[in-house]
C-alpha atoms as a PDB file:
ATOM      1  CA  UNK A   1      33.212 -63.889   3.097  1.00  0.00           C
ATOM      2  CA  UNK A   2      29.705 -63.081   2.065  1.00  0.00           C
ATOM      3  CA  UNK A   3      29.173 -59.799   0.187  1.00  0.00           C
ATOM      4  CA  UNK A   4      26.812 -58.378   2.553  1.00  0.00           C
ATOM      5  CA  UNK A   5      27.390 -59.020   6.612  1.00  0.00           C
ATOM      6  CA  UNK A   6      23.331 -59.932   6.978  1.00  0.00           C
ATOM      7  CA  UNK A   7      21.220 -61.933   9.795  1.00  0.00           C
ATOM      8  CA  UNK A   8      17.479 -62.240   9.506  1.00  0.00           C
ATOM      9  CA  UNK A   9      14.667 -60.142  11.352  1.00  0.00           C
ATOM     10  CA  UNK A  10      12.802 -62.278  13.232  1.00  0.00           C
ATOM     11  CA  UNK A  11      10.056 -60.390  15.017  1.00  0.00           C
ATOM     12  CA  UNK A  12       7.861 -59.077  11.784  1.00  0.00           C
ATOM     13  CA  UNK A  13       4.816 -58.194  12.151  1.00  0.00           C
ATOM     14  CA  UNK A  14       1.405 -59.546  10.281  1.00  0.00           C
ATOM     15  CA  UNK A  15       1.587 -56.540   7.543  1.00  0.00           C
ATOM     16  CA  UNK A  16       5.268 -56.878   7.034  1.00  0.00           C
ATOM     17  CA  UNK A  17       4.936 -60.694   6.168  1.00  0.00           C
ATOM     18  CA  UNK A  18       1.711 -59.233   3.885  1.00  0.00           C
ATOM     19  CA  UNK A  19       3.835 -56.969   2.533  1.00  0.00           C
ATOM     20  CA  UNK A  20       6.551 -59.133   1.608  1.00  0.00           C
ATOM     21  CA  UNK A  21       4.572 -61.721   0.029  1.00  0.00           C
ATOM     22  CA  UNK A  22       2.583 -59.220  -1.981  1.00  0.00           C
ATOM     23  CA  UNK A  23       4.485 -57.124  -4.492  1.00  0.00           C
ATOM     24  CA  UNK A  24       6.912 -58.226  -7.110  1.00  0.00           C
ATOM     25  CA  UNK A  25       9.762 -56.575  -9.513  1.00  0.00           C
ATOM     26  CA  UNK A  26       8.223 -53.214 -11.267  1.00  0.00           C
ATOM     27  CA  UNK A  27       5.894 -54.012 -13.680  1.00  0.00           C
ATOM     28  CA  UNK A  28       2.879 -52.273 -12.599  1.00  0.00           C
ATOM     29  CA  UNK A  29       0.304 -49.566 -14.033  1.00  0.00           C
ATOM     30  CA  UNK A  30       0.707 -47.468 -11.270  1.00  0.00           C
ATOM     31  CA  UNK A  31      -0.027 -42.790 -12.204  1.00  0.00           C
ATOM     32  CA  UNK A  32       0.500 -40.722  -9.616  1.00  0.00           C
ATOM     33  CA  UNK A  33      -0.884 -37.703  -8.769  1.00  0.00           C
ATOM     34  CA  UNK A  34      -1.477 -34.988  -6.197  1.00  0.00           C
ATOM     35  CA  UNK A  35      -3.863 -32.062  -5.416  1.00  0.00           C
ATOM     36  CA  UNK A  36      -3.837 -29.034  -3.078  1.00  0.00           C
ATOM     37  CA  UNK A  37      -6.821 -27.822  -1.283  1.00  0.00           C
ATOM     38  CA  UNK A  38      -7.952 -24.689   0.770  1.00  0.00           C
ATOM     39  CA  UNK A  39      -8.351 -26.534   3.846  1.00  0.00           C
ATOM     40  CA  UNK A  40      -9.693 -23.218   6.338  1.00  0.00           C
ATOM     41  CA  UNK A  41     -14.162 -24.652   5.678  1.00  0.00           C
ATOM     42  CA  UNK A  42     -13.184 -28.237   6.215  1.00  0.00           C
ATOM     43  CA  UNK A  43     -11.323 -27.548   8.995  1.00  0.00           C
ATOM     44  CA  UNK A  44     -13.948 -24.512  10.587  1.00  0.00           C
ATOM     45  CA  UNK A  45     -16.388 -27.485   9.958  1.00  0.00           C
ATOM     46  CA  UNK A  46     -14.342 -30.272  11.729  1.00  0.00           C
ATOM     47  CA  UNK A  47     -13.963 -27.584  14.713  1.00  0.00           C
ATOM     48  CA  UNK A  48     -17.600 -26.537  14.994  1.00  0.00           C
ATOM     49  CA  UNK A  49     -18.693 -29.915  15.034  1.00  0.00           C
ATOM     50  CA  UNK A  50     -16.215 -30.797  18.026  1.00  0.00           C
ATOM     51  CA  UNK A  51     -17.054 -27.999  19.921  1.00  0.00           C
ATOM     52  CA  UNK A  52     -20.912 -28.420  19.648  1.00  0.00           C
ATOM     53  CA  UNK A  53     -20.799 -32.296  20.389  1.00  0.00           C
ATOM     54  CA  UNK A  54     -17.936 -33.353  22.218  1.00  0.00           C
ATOM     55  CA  UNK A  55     -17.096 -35.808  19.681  1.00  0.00           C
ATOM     56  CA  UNK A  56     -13.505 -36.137  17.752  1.00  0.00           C
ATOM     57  CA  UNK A  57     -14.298 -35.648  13.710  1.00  0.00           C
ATOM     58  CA  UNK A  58     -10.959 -35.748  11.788  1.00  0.00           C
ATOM     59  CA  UNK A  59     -10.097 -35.758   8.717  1.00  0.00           C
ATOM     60  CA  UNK A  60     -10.163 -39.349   7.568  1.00  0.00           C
ATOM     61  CA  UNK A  61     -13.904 -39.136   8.423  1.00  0.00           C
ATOM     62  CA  UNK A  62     -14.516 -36.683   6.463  1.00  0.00           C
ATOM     63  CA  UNK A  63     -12.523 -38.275   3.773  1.00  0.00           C
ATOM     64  CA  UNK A  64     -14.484 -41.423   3.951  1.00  0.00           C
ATOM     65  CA  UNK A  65     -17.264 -40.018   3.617  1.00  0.00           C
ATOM     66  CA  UNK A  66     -16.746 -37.456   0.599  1.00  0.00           C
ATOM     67  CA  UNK A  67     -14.651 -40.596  -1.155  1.00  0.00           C
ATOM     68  CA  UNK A  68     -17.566 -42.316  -1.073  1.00  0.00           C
ATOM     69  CA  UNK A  69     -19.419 -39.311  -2.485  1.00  0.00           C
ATOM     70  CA  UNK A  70     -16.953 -39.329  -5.301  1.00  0.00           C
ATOM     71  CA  UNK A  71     -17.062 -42.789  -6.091  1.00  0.00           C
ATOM     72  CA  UNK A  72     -21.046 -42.203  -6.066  1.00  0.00           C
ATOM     73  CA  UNK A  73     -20.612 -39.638  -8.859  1.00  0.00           C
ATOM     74  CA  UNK A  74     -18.132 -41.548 -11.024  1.00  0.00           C
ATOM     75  CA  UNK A  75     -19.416 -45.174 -10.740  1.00  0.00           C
ATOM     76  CA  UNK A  76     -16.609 -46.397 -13.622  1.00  0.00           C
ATOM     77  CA  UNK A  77     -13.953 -45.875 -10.395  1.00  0.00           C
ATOM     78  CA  UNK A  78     -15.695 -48.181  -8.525  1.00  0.00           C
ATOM     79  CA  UNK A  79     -14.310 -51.319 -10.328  1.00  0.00           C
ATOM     80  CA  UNK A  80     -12.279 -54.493 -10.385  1.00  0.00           C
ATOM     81  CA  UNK A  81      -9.945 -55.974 -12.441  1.00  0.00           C
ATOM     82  CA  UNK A  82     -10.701 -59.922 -13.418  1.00  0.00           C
ATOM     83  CA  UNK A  83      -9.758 -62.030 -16.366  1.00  0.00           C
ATOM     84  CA  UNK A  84      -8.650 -58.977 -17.885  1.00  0.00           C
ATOM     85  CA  UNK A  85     -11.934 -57.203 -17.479  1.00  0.00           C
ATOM     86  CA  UNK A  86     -13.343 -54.348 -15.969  1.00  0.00           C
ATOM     87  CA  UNK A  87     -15.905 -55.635 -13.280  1.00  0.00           C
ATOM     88  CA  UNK A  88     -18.186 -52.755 -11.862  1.00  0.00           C
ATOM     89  CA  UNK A  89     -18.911 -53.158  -8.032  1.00  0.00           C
ATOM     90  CA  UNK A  90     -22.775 -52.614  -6.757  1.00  0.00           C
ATOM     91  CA  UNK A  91     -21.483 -51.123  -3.523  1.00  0.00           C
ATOM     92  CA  UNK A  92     -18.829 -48.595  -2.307  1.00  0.00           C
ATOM     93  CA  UNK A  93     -16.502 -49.417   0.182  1.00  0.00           C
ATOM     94  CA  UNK A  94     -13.807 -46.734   2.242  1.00  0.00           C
ATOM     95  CA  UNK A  95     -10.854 -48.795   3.518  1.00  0.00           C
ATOM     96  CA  UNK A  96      -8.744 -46.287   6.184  1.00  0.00           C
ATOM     97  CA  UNK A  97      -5.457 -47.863   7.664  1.00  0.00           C
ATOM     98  CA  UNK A  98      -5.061 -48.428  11.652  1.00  0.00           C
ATOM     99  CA  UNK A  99      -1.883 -48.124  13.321  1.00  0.00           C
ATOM    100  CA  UNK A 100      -1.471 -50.626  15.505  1.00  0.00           C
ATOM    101  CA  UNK A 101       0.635 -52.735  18.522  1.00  0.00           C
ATOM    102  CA  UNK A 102       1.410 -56.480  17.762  1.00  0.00           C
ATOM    103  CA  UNK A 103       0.733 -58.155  20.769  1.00  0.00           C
ATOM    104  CA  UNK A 104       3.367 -61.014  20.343  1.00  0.00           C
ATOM    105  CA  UNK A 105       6.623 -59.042  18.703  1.00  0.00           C
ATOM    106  CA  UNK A 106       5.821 -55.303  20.251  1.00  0.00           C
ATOM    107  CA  UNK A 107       6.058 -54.305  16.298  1.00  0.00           C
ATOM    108  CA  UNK A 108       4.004 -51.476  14.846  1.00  0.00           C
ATOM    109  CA  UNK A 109       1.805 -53.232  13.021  1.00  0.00           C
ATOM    110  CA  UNK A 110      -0.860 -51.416  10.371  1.00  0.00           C
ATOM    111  CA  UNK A 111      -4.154 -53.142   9.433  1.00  0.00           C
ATOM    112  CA  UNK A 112      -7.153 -50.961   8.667  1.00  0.00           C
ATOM    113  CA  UNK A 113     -11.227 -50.473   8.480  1.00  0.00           C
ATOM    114  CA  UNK A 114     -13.854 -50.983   6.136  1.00  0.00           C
ATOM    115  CA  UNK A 115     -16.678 -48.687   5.895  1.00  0.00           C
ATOM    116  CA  UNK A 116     -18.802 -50.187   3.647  1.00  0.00           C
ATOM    117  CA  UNK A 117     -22.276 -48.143   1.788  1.00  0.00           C
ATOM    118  CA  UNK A 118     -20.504 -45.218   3.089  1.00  0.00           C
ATOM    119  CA  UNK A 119     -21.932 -42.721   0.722  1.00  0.00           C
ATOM    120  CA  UNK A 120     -25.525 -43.505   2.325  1.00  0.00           C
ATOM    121  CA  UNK A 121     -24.587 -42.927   5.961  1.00  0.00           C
ATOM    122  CA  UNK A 122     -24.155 -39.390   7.632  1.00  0.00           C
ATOM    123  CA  UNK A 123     -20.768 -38.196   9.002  1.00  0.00           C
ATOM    124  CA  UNK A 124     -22.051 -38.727  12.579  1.00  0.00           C
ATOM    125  CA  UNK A 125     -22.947 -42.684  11.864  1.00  0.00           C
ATOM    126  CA  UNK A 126     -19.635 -42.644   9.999  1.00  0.00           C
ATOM    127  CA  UNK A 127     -18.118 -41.119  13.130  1.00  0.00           C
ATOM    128  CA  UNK A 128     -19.957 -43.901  15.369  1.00  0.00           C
ATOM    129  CA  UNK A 129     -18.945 -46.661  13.125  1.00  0.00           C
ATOM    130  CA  UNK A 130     -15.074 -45.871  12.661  1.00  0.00           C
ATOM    131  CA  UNK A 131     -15.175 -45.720  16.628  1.00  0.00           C
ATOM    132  CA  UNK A 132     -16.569 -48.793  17.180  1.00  0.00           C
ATOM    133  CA  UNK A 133     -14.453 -50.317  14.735  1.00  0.00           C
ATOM    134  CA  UNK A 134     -10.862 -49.114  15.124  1.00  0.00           C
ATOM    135  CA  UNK A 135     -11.556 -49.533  19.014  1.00  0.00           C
ATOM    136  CA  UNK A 136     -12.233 -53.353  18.271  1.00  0.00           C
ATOM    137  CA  UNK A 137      -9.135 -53.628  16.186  1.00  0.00           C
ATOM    138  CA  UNK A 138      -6.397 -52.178  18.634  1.00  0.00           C
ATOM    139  CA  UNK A 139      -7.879 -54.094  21.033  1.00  0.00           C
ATOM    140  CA  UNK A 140      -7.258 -57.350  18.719  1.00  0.00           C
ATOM    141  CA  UNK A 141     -11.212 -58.052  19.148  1.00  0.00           C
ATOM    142  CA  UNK A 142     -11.739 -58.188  15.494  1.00  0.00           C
ATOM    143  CA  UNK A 143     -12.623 -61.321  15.472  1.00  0.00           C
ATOM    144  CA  UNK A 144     -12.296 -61.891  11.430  1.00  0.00           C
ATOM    145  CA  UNK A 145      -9.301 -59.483  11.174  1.00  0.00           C
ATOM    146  CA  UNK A 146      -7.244 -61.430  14.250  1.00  0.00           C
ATOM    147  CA  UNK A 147      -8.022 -64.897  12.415  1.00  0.00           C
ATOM    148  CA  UNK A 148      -6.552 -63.435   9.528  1.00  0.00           C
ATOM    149  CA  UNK A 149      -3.590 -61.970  11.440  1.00  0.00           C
ATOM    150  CA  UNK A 150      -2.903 -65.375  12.588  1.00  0.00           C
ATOM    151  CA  UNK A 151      -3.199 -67.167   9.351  1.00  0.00           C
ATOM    152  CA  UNK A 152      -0.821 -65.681   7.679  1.00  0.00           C
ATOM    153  CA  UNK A 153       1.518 -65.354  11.010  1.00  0.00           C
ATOM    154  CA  UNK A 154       1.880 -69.270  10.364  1.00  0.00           C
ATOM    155  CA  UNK A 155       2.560 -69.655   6.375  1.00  0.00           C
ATOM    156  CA  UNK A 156       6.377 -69.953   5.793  1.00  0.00           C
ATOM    157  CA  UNK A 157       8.485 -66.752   4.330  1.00  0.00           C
ATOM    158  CA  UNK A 158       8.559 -69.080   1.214  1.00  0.00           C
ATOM    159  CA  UNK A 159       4.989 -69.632   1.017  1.00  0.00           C
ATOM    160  CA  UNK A 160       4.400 -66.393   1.322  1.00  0.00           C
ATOM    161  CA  UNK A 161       4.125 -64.870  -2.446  1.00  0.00           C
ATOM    162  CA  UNK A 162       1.935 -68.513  -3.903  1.00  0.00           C
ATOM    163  CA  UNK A 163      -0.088 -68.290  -0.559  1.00  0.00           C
ATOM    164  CA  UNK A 164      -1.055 -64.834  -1.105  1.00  0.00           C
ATOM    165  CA  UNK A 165      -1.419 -65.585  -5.276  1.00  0.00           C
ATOM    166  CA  UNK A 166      -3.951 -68.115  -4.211  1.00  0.00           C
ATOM    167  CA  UNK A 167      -6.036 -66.254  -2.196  1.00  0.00           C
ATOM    168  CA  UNK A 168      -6.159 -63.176  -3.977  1.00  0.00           C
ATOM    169  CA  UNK A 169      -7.338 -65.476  -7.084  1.00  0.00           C
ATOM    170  CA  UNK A 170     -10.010 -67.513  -5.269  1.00  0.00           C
ATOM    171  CA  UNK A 171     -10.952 -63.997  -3.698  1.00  0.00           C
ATOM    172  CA  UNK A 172     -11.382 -61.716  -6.500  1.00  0.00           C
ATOM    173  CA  UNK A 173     -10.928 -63.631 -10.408  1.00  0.00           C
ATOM    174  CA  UNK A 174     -13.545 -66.715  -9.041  1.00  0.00           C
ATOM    175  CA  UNK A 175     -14.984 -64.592  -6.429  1.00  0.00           C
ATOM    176  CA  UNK A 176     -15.872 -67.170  -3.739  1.00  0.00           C
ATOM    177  CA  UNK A 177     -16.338 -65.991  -0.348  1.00  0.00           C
ATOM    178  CA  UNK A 178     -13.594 -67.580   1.449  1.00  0.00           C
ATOM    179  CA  UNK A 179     -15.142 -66.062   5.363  1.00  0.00           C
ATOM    180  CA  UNK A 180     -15.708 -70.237   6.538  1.00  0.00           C
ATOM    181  CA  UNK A 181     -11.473 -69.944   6.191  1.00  0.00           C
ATOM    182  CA  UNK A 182     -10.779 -66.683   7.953  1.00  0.00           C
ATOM    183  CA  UNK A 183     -10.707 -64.541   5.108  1.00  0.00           C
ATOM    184  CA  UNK A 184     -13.127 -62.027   5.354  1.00  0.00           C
ATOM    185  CA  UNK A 185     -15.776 -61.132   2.861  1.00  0.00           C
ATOM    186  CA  UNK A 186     -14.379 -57.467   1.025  1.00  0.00           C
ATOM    187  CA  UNK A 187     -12.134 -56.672   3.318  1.00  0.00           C
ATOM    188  CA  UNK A 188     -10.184 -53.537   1.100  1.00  0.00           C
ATOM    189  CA  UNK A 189     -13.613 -52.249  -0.370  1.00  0.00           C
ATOM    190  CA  UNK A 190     -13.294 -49.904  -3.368  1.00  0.00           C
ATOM    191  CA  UNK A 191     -10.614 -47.751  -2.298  1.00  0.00           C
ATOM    192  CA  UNK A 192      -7.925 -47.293   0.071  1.00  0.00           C
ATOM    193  CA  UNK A 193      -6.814 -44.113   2.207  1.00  0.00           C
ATOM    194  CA  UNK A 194      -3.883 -43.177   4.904  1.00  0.00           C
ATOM    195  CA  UNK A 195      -3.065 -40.616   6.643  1.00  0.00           C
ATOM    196  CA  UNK A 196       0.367 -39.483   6.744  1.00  0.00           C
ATOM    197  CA  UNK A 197      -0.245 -36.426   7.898  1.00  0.00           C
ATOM    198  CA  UNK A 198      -1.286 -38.020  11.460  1.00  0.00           C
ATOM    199  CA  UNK A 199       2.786 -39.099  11.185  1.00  0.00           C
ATOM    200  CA  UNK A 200       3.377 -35.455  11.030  1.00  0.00           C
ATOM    201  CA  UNK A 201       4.688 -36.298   7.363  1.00  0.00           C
ATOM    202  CA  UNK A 202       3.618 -33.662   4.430  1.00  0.00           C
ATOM    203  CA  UNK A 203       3.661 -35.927   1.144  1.00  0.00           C
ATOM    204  CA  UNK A 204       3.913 -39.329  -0.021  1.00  0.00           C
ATOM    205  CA  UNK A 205       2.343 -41.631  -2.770  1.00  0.00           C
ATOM    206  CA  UNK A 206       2.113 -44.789  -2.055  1.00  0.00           C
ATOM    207  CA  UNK A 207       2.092 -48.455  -3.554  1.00  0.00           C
ATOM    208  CA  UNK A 208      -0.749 -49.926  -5.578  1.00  0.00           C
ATOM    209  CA  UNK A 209      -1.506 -53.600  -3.563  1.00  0.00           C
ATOM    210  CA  UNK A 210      -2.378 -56.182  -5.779  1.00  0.00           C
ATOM    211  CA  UNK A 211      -3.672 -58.890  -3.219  1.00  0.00           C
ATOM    212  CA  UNK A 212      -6.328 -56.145  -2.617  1.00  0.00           C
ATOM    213  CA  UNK A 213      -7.449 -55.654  -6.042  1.00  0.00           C
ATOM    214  CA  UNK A 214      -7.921 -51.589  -5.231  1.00  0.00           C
ATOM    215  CA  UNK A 215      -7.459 -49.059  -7.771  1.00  0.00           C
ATOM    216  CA  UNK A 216      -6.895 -46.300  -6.195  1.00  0.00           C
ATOM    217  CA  UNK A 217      -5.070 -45.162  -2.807  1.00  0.00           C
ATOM    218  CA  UNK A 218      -5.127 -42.054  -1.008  1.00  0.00           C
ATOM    219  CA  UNK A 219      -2.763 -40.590   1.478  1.00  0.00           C
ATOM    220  CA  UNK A 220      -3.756 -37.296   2.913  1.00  0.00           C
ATOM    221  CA  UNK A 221      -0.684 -35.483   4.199  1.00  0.00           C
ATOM    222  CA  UNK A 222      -0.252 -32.667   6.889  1.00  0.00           C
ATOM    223  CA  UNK A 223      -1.989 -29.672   7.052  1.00  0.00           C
ATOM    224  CA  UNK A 224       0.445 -26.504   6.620  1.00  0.00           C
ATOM    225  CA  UNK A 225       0.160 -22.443   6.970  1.00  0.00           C
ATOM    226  CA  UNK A 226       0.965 -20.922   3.880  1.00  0.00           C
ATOM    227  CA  UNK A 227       0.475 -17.752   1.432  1.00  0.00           C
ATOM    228  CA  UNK A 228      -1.705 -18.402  -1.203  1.00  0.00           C
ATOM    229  CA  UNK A 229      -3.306 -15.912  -3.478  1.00  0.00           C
ATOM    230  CA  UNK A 230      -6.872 -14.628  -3.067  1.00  0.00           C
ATOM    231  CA  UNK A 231      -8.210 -12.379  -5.176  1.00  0.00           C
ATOM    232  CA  UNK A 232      -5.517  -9.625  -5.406  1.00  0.00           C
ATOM    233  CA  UNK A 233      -4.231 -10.638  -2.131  1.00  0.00           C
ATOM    234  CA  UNK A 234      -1.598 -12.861  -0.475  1.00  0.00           C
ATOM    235  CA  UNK A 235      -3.185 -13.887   2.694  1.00  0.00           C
ATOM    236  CA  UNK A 236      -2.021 -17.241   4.927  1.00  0.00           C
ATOM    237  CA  UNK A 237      -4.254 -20.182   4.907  1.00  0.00           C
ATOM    238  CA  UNK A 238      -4.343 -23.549   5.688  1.00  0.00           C
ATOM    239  CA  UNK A 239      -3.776 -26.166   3.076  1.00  0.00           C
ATOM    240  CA  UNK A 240      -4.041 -29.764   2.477  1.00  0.00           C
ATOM    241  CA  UNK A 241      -2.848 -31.745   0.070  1.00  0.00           C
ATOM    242  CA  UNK A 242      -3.712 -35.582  -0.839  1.00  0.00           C
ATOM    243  CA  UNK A 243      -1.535 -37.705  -3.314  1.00  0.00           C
ATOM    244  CA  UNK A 244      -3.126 -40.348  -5.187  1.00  0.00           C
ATOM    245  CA  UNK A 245      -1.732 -43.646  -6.810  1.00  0.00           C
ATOM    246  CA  UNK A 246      -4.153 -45.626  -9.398  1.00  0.00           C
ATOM    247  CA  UNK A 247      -4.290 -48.077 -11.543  1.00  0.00           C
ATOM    248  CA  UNK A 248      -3.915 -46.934 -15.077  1.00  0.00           C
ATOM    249  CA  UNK A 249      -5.616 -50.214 -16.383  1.00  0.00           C
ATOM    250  CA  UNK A 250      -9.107 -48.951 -14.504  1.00  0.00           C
ATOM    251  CA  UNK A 251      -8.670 -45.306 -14.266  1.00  0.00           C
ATOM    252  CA  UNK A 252      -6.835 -42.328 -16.075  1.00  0.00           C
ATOM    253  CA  UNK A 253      -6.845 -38.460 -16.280  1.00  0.00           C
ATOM    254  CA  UNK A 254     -10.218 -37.933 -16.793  1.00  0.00           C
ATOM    255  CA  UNK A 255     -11.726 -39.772 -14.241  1.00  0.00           C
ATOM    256  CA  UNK A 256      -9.164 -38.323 -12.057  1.00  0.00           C
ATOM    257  CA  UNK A 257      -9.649 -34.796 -13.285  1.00  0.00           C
ATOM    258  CA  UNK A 258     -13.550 -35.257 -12.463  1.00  0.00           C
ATOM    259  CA  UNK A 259     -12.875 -36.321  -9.287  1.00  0.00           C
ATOM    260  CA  UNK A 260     -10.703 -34.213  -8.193  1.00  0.00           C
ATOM    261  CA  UNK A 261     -13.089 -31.728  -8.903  1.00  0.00           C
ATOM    262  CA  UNK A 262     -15.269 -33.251  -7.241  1.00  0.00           C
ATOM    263  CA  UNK A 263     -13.351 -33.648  -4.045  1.00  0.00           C
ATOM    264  CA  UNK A 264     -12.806 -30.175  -3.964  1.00  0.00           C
ATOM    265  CA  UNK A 265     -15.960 -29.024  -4.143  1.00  0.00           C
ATOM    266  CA  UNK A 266     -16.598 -31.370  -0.887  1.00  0.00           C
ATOM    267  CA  UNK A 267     -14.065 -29.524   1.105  1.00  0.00           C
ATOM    268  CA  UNK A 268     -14.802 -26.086  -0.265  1.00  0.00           C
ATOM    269  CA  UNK A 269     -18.683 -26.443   1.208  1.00  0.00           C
ATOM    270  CA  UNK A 270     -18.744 -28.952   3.403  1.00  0.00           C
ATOM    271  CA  UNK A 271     -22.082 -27.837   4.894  1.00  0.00           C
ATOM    272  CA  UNK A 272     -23.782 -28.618   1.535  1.00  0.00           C
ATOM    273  CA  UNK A 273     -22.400 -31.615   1.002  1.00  0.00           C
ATOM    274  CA  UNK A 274     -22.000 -33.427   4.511  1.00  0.00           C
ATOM    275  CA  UNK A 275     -24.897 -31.931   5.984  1.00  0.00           C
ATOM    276  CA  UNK A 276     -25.727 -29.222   8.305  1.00  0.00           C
ATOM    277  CA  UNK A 277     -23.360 -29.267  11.282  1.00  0.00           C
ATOM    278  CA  UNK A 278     -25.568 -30.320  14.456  1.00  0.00           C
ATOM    279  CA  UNK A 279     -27.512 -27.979  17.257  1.00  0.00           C
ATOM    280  CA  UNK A 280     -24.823 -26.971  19.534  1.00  0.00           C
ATOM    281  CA  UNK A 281     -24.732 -28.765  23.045  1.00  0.00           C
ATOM    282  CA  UNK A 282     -25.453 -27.602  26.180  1.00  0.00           C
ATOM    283  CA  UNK A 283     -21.335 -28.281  27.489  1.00  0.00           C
ATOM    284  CA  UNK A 284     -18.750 -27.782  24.416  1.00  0.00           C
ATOM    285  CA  UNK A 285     -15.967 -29.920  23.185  1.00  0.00           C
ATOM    286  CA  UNK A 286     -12.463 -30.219  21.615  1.00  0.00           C
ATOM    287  CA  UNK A 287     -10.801 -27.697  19.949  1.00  0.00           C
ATOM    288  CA  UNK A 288      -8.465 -27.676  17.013  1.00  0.00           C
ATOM    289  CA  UNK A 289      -9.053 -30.505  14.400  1.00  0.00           C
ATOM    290  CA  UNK A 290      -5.881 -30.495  12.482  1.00  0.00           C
ATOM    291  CA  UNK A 291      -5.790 -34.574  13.476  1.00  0.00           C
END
């Protein structure tokens, strides 16, 4: 009799095979960190913009785009890892995760967007873009993301860790561009961010991924009511908080002291730093933006 009464899972999906084939025994540089914002201007802003466009800001675009803000401001975050060495990227990329339906298994599946040169578009171009984008990729008309999908649908479970080794090697230490085999060019950008709070979940850090060479991850959990102190008053508020995981071999407390600071200051005034919210319409939109 076996020690554990086991059968396999059949039906994964594209990430979980990913996922399986990525990470290893602990052994990793991973810090992890968290911050709590006043979220009441970002989310007056988010709100104002709905209602004078019709359009559906949330959070995560907002995130994008101050990320990429951040990243602007501290250039020695924007970096890779190869042969040891600290490689500095010429561009800033905001990878946001997707939820997902896999056509074949009926799994939840994840995969995700790249906004790339984000810190030189506006949140409204942002806004278009992620549309465009996420609306391609649940409808599995991504044309580089679904041959990618189905590449690694067909490498064996036991191929799965060397196949991934490979790629991530040819990918980021030799940095070919490997789009002629379905791999697309930069497809995790600088940094990574989730949103758990969509899940109606309030905190979680999650997992550095090697195969993507990122150094740091976001995940942005639920906003909450709460009493917080203001002045010499106890007033309730809305608050956000976002918990970080990154790479201690690229980044440490006082990059992430800086931009945290930094991040802040974004959501504190977002008029000044995303822009001045648009001329109201003629017809309003949506209401609360607490997506």
């Amino acid at each position: 009799m076996p020690n554990l009464a086991l059968k396999p899972k059949t039906n994964l999906s594209s990430f979980r095979r990913i996922a399986i084939g990525t990470w290893r025994a602990a052994y990793d540089p991973s810090v992890y960190g968290s911050i709590k914002m006043r979220a009441d201007p970002i989310l007056d802003y988010i709100e104002e913009f709905r209602a004078r466009t019709g359009r559906r800001l949330t959070l995560t675009h907002m995130l994008v785009r101050a990320v990429a803000g951040v990243f602007e401001a501290m250039p020695d975050a924007n970096a890779v890892l190869r042969w040891n060495r600290i490689w500095l990227r010429e561009d800033i990329g905001v990878f946001f995760q997707v939820a997902m339906e896999d056509e074949e298994t009926g799994e939840i599946d994840l995969s995700g967007v790249t906004i790339h040169d984000a810190e030189k578009k506006d949140i409204m171009a942002i806004l278009d873009e992620t549309e465009q984008r996420v609306a391609q990729v649940r409808a599995h008309k991504d044309a580089s993301l679904e041959s990618t999908r189905s590449t690694f649908k067909r490498i064996p479970f036991m191929w799965l860790n060397k196949a991934l080794d490979l790629i991530s090697f040819l990918s980021y230490e030799l940095n070919l561009d490997l789009s002629a085999l379905g791999i697309p060019r930069d497809p995790f950008g600088s940094v990574m961010i989730t949103n758990i709070g969509s899940l109606g979940l309030r905190d979680a850090y999650v997992p550095l991924v090697p195969y993507s060479h990122v150094p740091l991850l976001l995940a942005v959990g639920a906003v909450e009511r709460e009493p917080v102190v203001e002045g010499d008053d106890i007033i309730i508020a809305r608050t956000l908080s976002i918990f970080a995981t990154f790479d201690h071999r690229i980044l440490d407390g006082s990059h992430a002291a800086f931009m945290s600071k930094m991040l802040k200051r974004w959501f504190a005034e977002p008029e000044k730093y995303f822009g001045a919210l648009p001329p109201k319409a003629e017809v309003g939109g949506e209401g609360a933006a607490e997506g």
